[in-house]
Protein backbone atom coordinates (compact mmCIF):
# COMPACT_ATOMS: atom_id res chain seq x y z
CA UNK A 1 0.00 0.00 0.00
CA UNK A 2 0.45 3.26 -0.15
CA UNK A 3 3.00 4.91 2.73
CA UNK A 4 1.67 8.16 3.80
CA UNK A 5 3.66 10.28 6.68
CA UNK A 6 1.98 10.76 9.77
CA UNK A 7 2.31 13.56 12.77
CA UNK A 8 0.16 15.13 15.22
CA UNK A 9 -0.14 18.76 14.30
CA UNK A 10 -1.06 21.06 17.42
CA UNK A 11 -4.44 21.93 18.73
CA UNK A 12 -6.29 25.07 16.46
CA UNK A 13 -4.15 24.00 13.56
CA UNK A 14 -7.16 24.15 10.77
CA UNK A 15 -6.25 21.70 7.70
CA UNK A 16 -9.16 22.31 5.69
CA UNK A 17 -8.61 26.32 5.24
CA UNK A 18 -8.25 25.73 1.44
CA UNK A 19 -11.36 24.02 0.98
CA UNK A 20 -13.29 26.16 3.51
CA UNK A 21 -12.02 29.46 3.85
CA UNK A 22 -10.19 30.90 6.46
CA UNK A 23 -11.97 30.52 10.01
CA UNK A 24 -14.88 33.64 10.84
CA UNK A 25 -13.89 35.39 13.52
CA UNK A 26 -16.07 38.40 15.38
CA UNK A 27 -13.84 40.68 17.39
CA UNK A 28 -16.84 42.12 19.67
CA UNK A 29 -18.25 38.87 20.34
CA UNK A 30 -17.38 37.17 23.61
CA UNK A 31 -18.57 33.62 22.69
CA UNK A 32 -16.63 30.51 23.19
CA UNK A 33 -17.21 27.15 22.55
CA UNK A 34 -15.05 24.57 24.57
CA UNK A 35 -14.46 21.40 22.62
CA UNK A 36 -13.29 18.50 24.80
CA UNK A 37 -12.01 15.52 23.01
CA UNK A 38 -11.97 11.44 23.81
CA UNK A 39 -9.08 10.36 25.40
CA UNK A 40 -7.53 8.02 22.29
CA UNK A 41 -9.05 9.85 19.22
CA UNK A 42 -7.62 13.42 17.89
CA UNK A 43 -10.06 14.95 16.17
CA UNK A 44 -11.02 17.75 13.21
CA UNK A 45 -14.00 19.80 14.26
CA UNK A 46 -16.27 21.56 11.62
CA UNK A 47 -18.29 24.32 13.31
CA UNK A 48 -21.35 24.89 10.82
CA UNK A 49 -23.47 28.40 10.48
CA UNK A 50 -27.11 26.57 10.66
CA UNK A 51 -28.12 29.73 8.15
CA UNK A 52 -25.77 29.95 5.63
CA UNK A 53 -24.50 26.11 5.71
CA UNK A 54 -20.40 27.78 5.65
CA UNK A 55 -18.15 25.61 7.93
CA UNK A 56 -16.82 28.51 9.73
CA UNK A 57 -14.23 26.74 11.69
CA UNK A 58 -12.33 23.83 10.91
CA UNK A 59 -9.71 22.78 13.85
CA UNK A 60 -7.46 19.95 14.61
CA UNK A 61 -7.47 18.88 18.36
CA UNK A 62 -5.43 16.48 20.06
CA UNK A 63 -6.52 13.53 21.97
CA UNK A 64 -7.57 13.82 25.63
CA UNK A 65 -7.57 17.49 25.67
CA UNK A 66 -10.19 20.88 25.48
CA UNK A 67 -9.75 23.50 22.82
CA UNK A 68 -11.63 26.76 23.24
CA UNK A 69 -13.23 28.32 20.40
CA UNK A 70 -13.35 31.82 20.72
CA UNK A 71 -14.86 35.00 19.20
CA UNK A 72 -17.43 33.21 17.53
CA UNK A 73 -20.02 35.06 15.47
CA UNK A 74 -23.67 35.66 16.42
CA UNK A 75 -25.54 32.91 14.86
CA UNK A 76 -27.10 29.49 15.46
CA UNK A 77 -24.25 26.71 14.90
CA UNK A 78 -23.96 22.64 14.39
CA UNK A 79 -21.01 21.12 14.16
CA UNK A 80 -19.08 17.73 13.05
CA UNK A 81 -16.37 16.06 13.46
CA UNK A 82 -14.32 13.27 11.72
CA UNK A 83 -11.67 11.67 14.34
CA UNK A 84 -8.85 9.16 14.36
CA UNK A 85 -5.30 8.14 14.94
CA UNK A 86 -2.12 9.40 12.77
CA UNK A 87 -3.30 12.23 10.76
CA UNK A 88 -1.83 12.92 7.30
CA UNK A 89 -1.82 15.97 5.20
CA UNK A 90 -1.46 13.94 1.95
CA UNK A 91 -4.15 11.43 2.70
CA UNK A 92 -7.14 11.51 0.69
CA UNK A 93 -10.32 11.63 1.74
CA UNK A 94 -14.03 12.32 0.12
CA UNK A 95 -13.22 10.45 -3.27
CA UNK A 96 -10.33 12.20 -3.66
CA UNK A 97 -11.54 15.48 -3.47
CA UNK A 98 -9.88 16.65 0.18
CA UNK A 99 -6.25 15.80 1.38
CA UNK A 100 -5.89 14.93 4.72
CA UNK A 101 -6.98 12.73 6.99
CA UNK A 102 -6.89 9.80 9.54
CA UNK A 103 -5.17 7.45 8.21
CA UNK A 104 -5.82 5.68 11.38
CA UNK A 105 -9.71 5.05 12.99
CA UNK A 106 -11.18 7.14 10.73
CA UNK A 107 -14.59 7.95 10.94
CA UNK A 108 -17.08 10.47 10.55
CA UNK A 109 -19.66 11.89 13.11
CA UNK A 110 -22.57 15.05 13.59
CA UNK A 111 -24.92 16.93 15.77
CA UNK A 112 -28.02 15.37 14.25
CA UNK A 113 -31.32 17.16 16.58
CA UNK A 114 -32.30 20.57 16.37
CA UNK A 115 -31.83 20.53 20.40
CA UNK A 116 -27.61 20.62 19.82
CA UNK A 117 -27.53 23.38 17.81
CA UNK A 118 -25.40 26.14 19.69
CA UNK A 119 -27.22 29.37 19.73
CA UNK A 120 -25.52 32.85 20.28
CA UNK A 121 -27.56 36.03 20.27
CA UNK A 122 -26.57 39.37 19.93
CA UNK A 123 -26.34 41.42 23.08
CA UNK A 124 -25.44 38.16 25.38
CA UNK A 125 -22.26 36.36 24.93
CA UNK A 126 -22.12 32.74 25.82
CA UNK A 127 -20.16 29.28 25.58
CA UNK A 128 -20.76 26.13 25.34
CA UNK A 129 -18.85 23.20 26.66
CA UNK A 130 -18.81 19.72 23.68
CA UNK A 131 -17.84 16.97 25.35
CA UNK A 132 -16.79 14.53 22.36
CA UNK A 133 -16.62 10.76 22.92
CA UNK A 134 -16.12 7.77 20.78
CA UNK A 135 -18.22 5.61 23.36
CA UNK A 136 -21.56 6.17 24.18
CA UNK A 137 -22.59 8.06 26.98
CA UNK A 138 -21.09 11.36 26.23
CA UNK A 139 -23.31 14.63 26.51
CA UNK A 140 -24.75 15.04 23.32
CA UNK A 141 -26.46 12.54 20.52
CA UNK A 142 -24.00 11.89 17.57
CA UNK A 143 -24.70 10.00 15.09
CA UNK A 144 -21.99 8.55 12.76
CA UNK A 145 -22.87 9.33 9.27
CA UNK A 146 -21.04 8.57 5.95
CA UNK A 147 -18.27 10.12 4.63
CA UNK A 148 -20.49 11.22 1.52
CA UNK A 149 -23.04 12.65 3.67
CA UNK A 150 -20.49 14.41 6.44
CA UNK A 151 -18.92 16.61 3.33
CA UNK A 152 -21.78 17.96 1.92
């Protein structure tokens, strides 16, 4: 097969900017959202503007620990994730169409009811805390979902 190299890149390193834009960022908002990840899976978060449909975020975190999301913009937000083990920038992913990914455990997951949706309004500032597990049990319904599905 094929021999791809492998690293862990740091936590807020975002490895889909080409595909999805350069993260949104609102300078007088003071919402966060806290993303805590499983203890043996890194993962690659997608935060999602419900609205528009734009992934607005895209960040790599590392196994086992919380990455804070700041200075998000007023909106009403989803989110997925893909996670695994020994990330690649060269892999390819989404019938070709992406590079990078776990080359490793991959697999694909979402905020699937209307009741996770992250909601910030203007004139409050907020945060929410996402705890992310591969087992079940964690605090919010994910479903896994297919690679097809998770890109578009």
């Amino acid at each position: 097969g094929s021999f791809f190299s492998t690293y862990t890149p740091v936590n807020g390193t975002s490895p889909y900017d080409k595909h999805f834009g350069k993260g949104v960022y609102d300078s007088s908002a003071d919402n966060t959202i806290y993303v805590k990840t499983p203890a043996n899976r890194d993962i690659v978060f997608l935060l999602v503007d419900v609205n528009s449909k734009r992934i607005i975020r895209n960040e790599f975190v590392r196994a086992g620990t919380t990455f804070d999301l700041t200075r998000i913009p007023y909106g009403t937000y989803s989110f997925k994730y893909l996670s695994g083990n020994k990330w690649s920038d060269d892999y390819p992913i989404n019938n070709n169409q992406f590079r990078g990914g776990f080359t490793k455990n991959l697999s694909f997951s979402k905020s699937d009811k209307i009741s996770d949706n992250m909601i910030f309004e203007r004139g409050y500032y907020g945060s929410y805390t996402l705890t992310l597990t591969e087992v079940v049990g964690g605090n919010l319904e994910t479903k896994s979902t297919t690679e097809d599905d998770f890109f578009n």
